[in-house]
C-alpha atoms as a PDB file:
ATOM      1  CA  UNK A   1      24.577  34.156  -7.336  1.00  0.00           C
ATOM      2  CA  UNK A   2      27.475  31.922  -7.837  1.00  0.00           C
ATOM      3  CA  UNK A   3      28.266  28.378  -6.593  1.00  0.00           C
ATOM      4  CA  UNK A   4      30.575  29.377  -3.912  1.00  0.00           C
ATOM      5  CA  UNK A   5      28.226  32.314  -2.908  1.00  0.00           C
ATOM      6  CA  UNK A   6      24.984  30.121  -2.057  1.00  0.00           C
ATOM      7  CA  UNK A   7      27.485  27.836   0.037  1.00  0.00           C
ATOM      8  CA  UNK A   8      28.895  30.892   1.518  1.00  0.00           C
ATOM      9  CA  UNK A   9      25.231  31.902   2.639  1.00  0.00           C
ATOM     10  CA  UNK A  10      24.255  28.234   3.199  1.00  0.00           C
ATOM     11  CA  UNK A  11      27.005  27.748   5.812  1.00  0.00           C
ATOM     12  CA  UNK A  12      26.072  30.946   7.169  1.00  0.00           C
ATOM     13  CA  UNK A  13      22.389  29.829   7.942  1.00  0.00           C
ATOM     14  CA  UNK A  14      22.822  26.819   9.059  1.00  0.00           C
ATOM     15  CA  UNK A  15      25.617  25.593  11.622  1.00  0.00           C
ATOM     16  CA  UNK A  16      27.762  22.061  11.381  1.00  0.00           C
ATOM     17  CA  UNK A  17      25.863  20.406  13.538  1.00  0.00           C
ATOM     18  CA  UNK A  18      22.586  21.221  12.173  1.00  0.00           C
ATOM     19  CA  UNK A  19      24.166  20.076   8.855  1.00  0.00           C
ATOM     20  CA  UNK A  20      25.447  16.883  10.223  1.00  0.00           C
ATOM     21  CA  UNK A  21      22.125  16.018  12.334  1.00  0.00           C
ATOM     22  CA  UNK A  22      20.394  12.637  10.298  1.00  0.00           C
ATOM     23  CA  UNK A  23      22.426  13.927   7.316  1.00  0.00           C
ATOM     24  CA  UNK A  24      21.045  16.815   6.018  1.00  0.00           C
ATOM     25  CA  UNK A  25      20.544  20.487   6.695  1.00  0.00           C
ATOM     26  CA  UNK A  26      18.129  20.851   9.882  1.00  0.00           C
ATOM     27  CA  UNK A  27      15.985  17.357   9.039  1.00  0.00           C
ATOM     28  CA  UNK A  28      14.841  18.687   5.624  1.00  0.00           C
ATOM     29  CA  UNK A  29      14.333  16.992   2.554  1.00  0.00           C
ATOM     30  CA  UNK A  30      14.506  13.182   1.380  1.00  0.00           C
ATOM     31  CA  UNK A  31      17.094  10.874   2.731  1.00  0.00           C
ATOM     32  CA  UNK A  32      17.238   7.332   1.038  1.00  0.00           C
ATOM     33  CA  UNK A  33      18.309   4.267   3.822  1.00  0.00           C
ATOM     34  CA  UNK A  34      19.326   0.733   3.473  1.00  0.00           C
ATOM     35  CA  UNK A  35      16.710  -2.054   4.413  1.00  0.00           C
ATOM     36  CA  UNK A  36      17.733  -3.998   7.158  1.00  0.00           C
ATOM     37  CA  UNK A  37      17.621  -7.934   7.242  1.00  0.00           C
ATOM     38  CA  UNK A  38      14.255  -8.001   9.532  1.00  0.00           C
ATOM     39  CA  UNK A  39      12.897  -5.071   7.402  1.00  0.00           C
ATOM     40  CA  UNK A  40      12.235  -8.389   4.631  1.00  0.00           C
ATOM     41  CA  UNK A  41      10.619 -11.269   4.448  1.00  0.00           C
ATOM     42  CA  UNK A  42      12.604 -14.337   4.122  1.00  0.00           C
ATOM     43  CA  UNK A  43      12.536 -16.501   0.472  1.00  0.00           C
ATOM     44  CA  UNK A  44      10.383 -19.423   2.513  1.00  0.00           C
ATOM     45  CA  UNK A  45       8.145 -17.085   4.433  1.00  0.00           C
ATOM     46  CA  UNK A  46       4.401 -17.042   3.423  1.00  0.00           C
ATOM     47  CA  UNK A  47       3.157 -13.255   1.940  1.00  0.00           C
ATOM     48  CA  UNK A  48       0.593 -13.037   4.397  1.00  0.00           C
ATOM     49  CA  UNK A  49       1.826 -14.270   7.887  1.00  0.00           C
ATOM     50  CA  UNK A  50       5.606 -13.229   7.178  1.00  0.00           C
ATOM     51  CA  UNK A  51       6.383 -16.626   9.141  1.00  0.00           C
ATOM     52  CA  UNK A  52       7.866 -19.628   7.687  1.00  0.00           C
ATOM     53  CA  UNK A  53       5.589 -22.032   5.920  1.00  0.00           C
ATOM     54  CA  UNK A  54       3.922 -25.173   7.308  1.00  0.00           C
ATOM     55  CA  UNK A  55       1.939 -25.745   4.275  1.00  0.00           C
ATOM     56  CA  UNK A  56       3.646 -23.926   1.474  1.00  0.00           C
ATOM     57  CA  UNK A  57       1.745 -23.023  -2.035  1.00  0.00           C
ATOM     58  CA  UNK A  58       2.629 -21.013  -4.312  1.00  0.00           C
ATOM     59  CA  UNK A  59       0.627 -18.690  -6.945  1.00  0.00           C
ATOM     60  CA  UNK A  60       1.489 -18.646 -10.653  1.00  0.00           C
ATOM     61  CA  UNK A  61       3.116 -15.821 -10.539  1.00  0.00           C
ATOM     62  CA  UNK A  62       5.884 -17.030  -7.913  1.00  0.00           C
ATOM     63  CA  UNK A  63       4.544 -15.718  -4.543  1.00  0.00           C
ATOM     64  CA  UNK A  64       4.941 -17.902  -1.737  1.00  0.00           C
ATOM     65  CA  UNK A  65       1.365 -18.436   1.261  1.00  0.00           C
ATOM     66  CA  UNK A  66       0.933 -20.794   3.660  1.00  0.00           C
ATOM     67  CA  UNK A  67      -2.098 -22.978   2.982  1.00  0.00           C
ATOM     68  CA  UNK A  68      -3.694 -22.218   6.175  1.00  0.00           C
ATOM     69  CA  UNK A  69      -3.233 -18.332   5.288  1.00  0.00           C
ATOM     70  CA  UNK A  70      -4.589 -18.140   2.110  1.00  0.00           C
ATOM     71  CA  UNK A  71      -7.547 -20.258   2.688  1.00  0.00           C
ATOM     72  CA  UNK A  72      -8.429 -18.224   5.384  1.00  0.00           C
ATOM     73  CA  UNK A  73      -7.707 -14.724   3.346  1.00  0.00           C
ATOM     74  CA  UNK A  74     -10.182 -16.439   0.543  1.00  0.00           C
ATOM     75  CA  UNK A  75     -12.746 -17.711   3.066  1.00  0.00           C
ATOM     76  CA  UNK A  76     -12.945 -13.795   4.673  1.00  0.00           C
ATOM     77  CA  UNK A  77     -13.091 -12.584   1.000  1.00  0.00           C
ATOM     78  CA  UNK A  78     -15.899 -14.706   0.457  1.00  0.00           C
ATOM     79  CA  UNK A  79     -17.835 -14.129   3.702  1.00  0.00           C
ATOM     80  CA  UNK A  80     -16.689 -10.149   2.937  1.00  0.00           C
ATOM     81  CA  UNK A  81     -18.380 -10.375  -0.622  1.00  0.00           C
ATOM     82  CA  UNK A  82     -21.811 -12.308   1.037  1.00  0.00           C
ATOM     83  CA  UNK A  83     -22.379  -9.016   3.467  1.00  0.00           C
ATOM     84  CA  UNK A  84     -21.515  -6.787   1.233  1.00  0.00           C
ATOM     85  CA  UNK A  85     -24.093  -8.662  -1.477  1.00  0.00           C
ATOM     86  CA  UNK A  86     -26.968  -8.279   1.295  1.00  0.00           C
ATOM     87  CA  UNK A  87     -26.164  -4.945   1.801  1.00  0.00           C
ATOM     88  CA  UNK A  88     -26.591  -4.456  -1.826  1.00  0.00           C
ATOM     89  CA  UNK A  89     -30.139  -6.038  -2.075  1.00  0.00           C
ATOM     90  CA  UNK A  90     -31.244  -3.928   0.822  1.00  0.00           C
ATOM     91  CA  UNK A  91     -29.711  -1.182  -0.942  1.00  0.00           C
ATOM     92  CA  UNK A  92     -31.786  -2.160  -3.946  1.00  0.00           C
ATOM     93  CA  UNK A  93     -35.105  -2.394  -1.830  1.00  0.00           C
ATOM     94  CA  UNK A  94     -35.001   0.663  -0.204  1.00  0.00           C
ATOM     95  CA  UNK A  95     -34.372   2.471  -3.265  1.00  0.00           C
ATOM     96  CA  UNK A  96     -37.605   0.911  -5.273  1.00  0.00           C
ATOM     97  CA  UNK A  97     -39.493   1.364  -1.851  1.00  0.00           C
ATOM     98  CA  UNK A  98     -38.407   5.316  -2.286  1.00  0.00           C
ATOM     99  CA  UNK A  99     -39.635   5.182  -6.219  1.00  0.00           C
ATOM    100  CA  UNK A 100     -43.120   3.723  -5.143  1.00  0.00           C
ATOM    101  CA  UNK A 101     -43.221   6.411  -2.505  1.00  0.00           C
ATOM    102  CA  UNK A 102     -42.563   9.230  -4.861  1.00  0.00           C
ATOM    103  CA  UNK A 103     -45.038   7.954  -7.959  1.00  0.00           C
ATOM    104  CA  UNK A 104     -47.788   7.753  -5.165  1.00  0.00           C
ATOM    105  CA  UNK A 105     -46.779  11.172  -3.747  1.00  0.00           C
ATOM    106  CA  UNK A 106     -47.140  12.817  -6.796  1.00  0.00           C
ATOM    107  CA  UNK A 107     -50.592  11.073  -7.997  1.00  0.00           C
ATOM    108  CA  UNK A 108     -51.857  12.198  -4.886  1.00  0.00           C
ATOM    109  CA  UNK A 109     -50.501  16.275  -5.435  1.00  0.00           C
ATOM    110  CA  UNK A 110     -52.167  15.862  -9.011  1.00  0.00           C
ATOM    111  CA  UNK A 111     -55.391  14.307  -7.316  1.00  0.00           C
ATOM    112  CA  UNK A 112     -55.042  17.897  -4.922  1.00  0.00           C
ATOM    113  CA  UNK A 113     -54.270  19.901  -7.447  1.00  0.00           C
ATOM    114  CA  UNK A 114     -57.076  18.502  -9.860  1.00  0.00           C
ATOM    115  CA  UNK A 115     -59.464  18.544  -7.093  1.00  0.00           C
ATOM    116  CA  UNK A 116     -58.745  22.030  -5.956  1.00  0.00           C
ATOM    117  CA  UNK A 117     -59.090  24.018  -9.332  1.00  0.00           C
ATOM    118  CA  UNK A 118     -62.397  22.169 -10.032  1.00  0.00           C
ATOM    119  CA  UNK A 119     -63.692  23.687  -6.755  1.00  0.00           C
ATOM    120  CA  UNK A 120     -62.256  26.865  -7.615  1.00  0.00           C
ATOM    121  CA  UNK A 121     -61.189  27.152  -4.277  1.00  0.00           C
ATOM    122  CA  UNK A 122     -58.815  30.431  -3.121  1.00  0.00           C
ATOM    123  CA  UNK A 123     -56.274  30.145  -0.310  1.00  0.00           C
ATOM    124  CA  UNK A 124     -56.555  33.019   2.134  1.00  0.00           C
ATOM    125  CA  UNK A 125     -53.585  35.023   2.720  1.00  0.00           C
ATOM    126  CA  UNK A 126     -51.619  34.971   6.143  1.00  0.00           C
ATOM    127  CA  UNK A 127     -50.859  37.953   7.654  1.00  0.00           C
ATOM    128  CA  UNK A 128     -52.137  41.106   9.505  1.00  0.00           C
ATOM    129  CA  UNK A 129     -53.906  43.616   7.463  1.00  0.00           C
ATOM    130  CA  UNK A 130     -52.685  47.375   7.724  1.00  0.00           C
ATOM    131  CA  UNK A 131     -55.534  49.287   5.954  1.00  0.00           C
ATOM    132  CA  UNK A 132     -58.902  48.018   5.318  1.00  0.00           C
ATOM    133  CA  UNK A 133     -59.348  45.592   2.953  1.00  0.00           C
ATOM    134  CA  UNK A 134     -55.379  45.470   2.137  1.00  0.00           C
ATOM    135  CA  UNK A 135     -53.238  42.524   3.398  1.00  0.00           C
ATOM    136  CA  UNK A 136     -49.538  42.347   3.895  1.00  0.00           C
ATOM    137  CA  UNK A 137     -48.064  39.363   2.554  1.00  0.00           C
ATOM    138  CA  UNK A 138     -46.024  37.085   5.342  1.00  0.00           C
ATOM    139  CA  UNK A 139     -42.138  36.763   5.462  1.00  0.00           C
ATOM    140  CA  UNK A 140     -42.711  33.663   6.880  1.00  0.00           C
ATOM    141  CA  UNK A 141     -41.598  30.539   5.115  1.00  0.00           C
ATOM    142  CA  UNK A 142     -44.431  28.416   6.382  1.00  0.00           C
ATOM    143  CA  UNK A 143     -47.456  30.551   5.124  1.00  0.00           C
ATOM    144  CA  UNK A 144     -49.628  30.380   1.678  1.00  0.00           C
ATOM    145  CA  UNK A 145     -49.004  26.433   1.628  1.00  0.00           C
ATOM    146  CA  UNK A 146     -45.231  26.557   1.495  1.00  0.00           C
ATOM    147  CA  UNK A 147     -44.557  24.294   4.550  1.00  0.00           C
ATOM    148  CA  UNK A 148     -43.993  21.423   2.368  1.00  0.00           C
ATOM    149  CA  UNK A 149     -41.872  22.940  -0.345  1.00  0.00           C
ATOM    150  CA  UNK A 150     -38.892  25.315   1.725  1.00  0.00           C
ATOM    151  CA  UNK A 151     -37.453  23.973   4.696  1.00  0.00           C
ATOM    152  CA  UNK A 152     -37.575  24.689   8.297  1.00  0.00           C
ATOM    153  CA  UNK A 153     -34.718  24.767  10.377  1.00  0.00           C
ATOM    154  CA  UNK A 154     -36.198  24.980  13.224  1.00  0.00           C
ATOM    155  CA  UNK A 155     -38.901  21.777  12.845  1.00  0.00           C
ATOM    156  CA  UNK A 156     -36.456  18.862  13.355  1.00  0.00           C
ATOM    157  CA  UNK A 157     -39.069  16.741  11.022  1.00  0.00           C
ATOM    158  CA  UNK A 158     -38.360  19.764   7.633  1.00  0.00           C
ATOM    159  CA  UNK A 159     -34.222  19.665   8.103  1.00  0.00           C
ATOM    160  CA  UNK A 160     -32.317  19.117   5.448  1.00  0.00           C
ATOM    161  CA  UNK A 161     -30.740  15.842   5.735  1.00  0.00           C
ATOM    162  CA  UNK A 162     -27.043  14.566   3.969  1.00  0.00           C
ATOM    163  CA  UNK A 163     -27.469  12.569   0.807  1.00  0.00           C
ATOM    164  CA  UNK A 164     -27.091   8.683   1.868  1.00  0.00           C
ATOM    165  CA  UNK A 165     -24.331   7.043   0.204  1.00  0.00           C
ATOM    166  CA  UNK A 166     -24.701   4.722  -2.795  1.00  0.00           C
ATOM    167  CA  UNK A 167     -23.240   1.566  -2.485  1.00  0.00           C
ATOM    168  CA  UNK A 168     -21.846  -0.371  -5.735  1.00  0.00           C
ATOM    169  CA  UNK A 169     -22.341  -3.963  -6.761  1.00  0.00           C
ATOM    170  CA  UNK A 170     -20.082  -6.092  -4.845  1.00  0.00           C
ATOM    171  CA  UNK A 171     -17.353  -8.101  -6.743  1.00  0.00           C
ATOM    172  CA  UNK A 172     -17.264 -11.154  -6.363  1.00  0.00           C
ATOM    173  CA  UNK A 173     -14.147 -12.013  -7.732  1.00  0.00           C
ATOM    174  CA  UNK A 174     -10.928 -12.694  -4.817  1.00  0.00           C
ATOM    175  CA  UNK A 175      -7.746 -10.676  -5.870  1.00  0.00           C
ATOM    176  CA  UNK A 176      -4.087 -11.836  -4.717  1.00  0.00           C
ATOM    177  CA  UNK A 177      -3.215  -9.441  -1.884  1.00  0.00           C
ATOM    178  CA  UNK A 178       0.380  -9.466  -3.714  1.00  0.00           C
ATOM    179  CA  UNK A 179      -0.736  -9.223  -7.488  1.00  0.00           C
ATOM    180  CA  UNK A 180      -4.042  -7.744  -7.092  1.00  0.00           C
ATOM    181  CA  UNK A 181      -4.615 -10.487  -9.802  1.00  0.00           C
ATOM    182  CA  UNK A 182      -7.606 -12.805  -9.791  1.00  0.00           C
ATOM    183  CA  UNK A 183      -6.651 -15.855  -7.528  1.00  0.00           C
ATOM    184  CA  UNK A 184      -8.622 -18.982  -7.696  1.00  0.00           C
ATOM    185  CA  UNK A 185      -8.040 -21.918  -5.053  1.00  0.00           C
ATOM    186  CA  UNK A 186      -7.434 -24.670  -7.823  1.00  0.00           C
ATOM    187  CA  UNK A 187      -4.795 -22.567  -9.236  1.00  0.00           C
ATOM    188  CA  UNK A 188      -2.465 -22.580  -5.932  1.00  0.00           C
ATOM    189  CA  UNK A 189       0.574 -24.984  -6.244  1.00  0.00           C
ATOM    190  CA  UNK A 190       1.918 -27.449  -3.177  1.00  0.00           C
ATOM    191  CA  UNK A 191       5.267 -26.485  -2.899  1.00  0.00           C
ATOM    192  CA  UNK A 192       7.694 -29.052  -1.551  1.00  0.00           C
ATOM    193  CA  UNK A 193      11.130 -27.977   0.228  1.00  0.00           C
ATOM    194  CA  UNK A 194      13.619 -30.452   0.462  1.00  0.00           C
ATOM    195  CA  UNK A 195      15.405 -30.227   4.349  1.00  0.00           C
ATOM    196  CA  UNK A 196      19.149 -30.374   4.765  1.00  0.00           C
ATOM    197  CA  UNK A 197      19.697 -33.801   7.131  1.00  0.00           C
ATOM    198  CA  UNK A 198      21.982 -32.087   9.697  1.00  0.00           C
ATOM    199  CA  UNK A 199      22.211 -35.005  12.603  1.00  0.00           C
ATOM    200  CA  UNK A 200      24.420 -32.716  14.773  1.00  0.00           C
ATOM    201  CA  UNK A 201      21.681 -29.528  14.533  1.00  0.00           C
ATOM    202  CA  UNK A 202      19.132 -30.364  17.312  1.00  0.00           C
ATOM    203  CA  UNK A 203      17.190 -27.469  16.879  1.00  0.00           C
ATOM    204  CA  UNK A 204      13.626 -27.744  14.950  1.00  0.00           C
ATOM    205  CA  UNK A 205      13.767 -26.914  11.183  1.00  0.00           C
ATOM    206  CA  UNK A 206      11.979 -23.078  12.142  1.00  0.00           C
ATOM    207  CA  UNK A 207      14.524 -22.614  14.358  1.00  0.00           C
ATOM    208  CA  UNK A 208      17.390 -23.675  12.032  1.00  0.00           C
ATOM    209  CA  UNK A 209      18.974 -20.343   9.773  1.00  0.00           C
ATOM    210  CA  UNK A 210      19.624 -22.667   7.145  1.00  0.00           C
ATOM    211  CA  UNK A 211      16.851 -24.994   6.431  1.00  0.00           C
ATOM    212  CA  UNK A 212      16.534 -26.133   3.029  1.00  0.00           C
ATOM    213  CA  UNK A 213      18.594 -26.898  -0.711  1.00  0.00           C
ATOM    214  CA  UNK A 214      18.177 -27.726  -3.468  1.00  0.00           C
ATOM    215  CA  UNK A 215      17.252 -31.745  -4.521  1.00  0.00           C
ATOM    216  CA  UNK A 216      18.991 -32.097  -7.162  1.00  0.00           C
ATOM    217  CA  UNK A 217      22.638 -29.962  -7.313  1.00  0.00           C
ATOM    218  CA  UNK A 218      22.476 -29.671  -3.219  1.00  0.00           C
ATOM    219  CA  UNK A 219      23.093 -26.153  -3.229  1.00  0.00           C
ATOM    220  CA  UNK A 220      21.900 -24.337   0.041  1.00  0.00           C
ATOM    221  CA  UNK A 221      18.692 -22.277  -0.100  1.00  0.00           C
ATOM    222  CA  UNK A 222      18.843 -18.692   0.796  1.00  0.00           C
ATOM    223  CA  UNK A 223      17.775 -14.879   0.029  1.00  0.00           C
ATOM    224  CA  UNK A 224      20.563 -14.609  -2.007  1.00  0.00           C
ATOM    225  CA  UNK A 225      20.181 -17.778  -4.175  1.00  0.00           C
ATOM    226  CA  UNK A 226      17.199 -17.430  -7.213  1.00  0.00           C
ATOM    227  CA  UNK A 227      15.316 -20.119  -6.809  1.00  0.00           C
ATOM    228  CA  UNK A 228      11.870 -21.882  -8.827  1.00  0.00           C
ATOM    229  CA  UNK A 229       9.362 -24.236  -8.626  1.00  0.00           C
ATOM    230  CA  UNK A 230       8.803 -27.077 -10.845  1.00  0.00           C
ATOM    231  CA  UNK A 231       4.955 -26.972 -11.309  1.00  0.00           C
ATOM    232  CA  UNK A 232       4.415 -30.381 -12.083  1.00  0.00           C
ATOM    233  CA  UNK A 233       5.642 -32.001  -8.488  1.00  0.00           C
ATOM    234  CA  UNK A 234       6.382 -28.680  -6.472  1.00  0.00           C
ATOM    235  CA  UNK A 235       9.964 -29.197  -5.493  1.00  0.00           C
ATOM    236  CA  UNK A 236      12.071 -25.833  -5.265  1.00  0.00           C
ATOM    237  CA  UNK A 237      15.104 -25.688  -7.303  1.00  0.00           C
ATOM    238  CA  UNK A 238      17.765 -23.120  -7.852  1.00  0.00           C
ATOM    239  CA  UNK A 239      17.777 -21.167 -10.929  1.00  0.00           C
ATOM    240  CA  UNK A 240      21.076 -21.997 -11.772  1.00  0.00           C
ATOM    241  CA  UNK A 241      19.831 -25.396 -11.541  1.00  0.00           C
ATOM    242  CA  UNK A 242      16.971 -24.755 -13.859  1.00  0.00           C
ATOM    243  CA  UNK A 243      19.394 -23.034 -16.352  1.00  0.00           C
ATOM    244  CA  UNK A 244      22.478 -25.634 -16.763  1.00  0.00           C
ATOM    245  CA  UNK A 245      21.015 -29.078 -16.134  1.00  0.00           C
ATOM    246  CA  UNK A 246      17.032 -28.778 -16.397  1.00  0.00           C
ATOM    247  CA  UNK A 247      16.690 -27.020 -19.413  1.00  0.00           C
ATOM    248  CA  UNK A 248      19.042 -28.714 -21.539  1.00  0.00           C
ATOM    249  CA  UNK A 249      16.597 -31.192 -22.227  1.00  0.00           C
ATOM    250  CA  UNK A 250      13.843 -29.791 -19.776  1.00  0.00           C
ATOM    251  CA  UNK A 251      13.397 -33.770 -18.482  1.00  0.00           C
ATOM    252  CA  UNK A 252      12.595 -33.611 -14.363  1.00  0.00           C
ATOM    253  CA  UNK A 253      15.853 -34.924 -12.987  1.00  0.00           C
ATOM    254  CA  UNK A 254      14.305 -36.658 -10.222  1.00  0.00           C
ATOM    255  CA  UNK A 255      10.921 -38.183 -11.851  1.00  0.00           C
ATOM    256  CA  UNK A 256      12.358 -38.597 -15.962  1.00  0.00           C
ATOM    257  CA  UNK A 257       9.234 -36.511 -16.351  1.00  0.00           C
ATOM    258  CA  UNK A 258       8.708 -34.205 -19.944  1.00  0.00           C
ATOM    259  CA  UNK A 259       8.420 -30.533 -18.582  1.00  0.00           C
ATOM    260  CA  UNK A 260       8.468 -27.312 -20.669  1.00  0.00           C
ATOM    261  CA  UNK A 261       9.578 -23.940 -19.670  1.00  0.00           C
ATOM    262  CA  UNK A 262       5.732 -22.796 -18.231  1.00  0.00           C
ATOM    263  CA  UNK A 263       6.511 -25.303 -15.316  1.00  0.00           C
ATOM    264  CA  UNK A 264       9.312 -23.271 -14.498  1.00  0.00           C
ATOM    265  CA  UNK A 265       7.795 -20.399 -11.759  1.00  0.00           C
ATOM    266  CA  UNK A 266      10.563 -17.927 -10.546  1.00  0.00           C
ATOM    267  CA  UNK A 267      10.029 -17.831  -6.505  1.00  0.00           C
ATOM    268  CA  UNK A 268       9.844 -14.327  -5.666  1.00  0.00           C
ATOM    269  CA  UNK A 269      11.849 -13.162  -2.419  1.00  0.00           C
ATOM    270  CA  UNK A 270      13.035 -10.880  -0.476  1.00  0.00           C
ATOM    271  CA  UNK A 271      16.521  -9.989   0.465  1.00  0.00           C
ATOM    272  CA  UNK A 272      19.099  -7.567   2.524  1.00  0.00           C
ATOM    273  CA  UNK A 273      19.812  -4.928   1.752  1.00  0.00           C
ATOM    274  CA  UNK A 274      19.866  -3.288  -1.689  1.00  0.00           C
ATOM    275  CA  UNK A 275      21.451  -5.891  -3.703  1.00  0.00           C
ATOM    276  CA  UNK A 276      20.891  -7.208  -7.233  1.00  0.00           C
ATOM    277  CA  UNK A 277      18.592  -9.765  -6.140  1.00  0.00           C
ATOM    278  CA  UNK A 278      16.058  -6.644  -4.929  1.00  0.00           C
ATOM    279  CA  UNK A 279      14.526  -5.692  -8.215  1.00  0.00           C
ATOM    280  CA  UNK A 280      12.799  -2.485  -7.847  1.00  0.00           C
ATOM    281  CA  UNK A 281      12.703  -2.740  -4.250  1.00  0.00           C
ATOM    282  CA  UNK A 282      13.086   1.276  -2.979  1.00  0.00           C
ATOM    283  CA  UNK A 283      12.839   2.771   0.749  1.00  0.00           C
ATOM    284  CA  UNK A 284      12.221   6.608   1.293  1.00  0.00           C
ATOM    285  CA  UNK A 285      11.504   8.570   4.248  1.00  0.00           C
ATOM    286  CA  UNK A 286      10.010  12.151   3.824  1.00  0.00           C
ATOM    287  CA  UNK A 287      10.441  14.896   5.537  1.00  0.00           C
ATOM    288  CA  UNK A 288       9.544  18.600   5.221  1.00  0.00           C
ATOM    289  CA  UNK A 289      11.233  20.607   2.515  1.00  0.00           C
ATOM    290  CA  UNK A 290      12.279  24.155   2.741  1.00  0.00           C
ATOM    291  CA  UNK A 291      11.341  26.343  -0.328  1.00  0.00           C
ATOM    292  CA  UNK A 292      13.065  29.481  -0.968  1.00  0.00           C
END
């Protein structure tokens, strides 16, 4: 079939408003849309509460938490891991509880079974005779001793029951919820923002759109900008900063203090749109395909 026959038969099936309805053919398929500005959190917005910081630290690997957030996420990590642990060791119990049970179980069926051939003793067999002196075996699963061996569906106490899940040894260890990276409290970094003085700008410093630049060139803050953190006193930068005045010498422009390039951490943000500054940021939406 050529090119202009499938859209011959295409246009045929379908009608122009079922091809113009959320832009595709009759909702089918996978359409790709642009993030919208509240659809991302803002550079200066902790990971966890998506609200602007009050207490701002930031991992080594750049992402930004309010203090009172991530204390919190660690503390219900902790308490998570002591249940769980418990759990465990009741786990653990019950299981060599079970083992005892069994080893005495079967010393007791080899006492019976010991005991019963030195007595030489013969089980009778269940079930109405038909001639004289001839027995017909039972179809009954409970007969000749085998109560304890095949189950009975209809004694609640011989039902087969599910298999009880197994539960593994808790992990102690507290991943980043960004990273899934080990994250430690002492490793956290106070982050300091320095506030643009705006005398004529009543509003509070949350309520402000732009709230913060950078100490030492003065350049505003924003999604757009790529900014750091020195590690050594916290203060946020821009990377262009970082790149034509800091690293020419990499001395801290406001203490005289020797830095190296390690006390550089890139902030990591979020943006509108997809722009440059969204690296490997993607939105989908699925829908159901048609196959022919």
């Amino acid at each position: 079939m050529t090119r202009h026959a499938r859209n011959s038969t295409a246009g045929a099936v379908y009608t122009y408003h079922e091809k113009q309805k959320d832009g595709s053919q009759s909702g089918y398929g996978t359409t790709s849309k642009r993030l919208g500005k509240d659809s991302l959190r803002n550079f200066d917005c902790c990971c966890l509460t998506l609200q602007p910081c009050a207490t701002p630290v930031i991992t080594k690997e750049g992402y930004l938490f309010d203090k009172e957030a991530i204390l919190q996420y660690i503390i219900t990590k902790k308490n998570e891991f002591s249940r769980k642990t418990k759990e465990f060791e009741k786990q653990q119990r019950s299981e060599a509880d079970e083992l005892k049970a069994l080893a005495d179980a079967e010393r007791s069926d080899k006492v019976k079974t010991f005991v019963k051939q030195e007595s030489n003793i013969t089980l009778p067999s269940a079930g109405p005779s038909t001639k004289k002196g001839q027995e017909t075996p039972s179809v009954s699963n409970m007969a000749v001793g085998m109560e304890g061996h095949v189950p009975s569906f209809w004694i609640p106490s011989k039902t087969p029951q599910a298999k009880k899940s197994v539960m593994a040894k808790p992990d102690k260890t507290v991943y980043c919820p960004m990273t899934g990276k080990p994250l430690k409290l002492k490793d956290l970094i106070d982050v300091k923002f320095t506030e643009i003085k705006d005398t004529s700008n009543k509003k509070s410093i949350i309520a402000k759109e732009v709230r913060y630049m950078c100490p030492i060139t003065r350049d505003t803050l924003s999604n757009s900008v790529p900014c750091a953190v020195i590690r050594t006193t916290g203060d946020v930068v821009t990377m262009d900063c970082v790149e034509r005045i800091i690293s020419k010498d990499w001395i801290h422009p406001l203490t005289g203090d020797k830095i190296t390039e390690k006390d550089i951490i890139p902030l990591q943000r979020g943006a509108t749109g997809f722009s440059q500054t969204n690296t490997g940021l993607e939105a989908k939406e699925s829908r159901p395909a048609l196959q022919v």
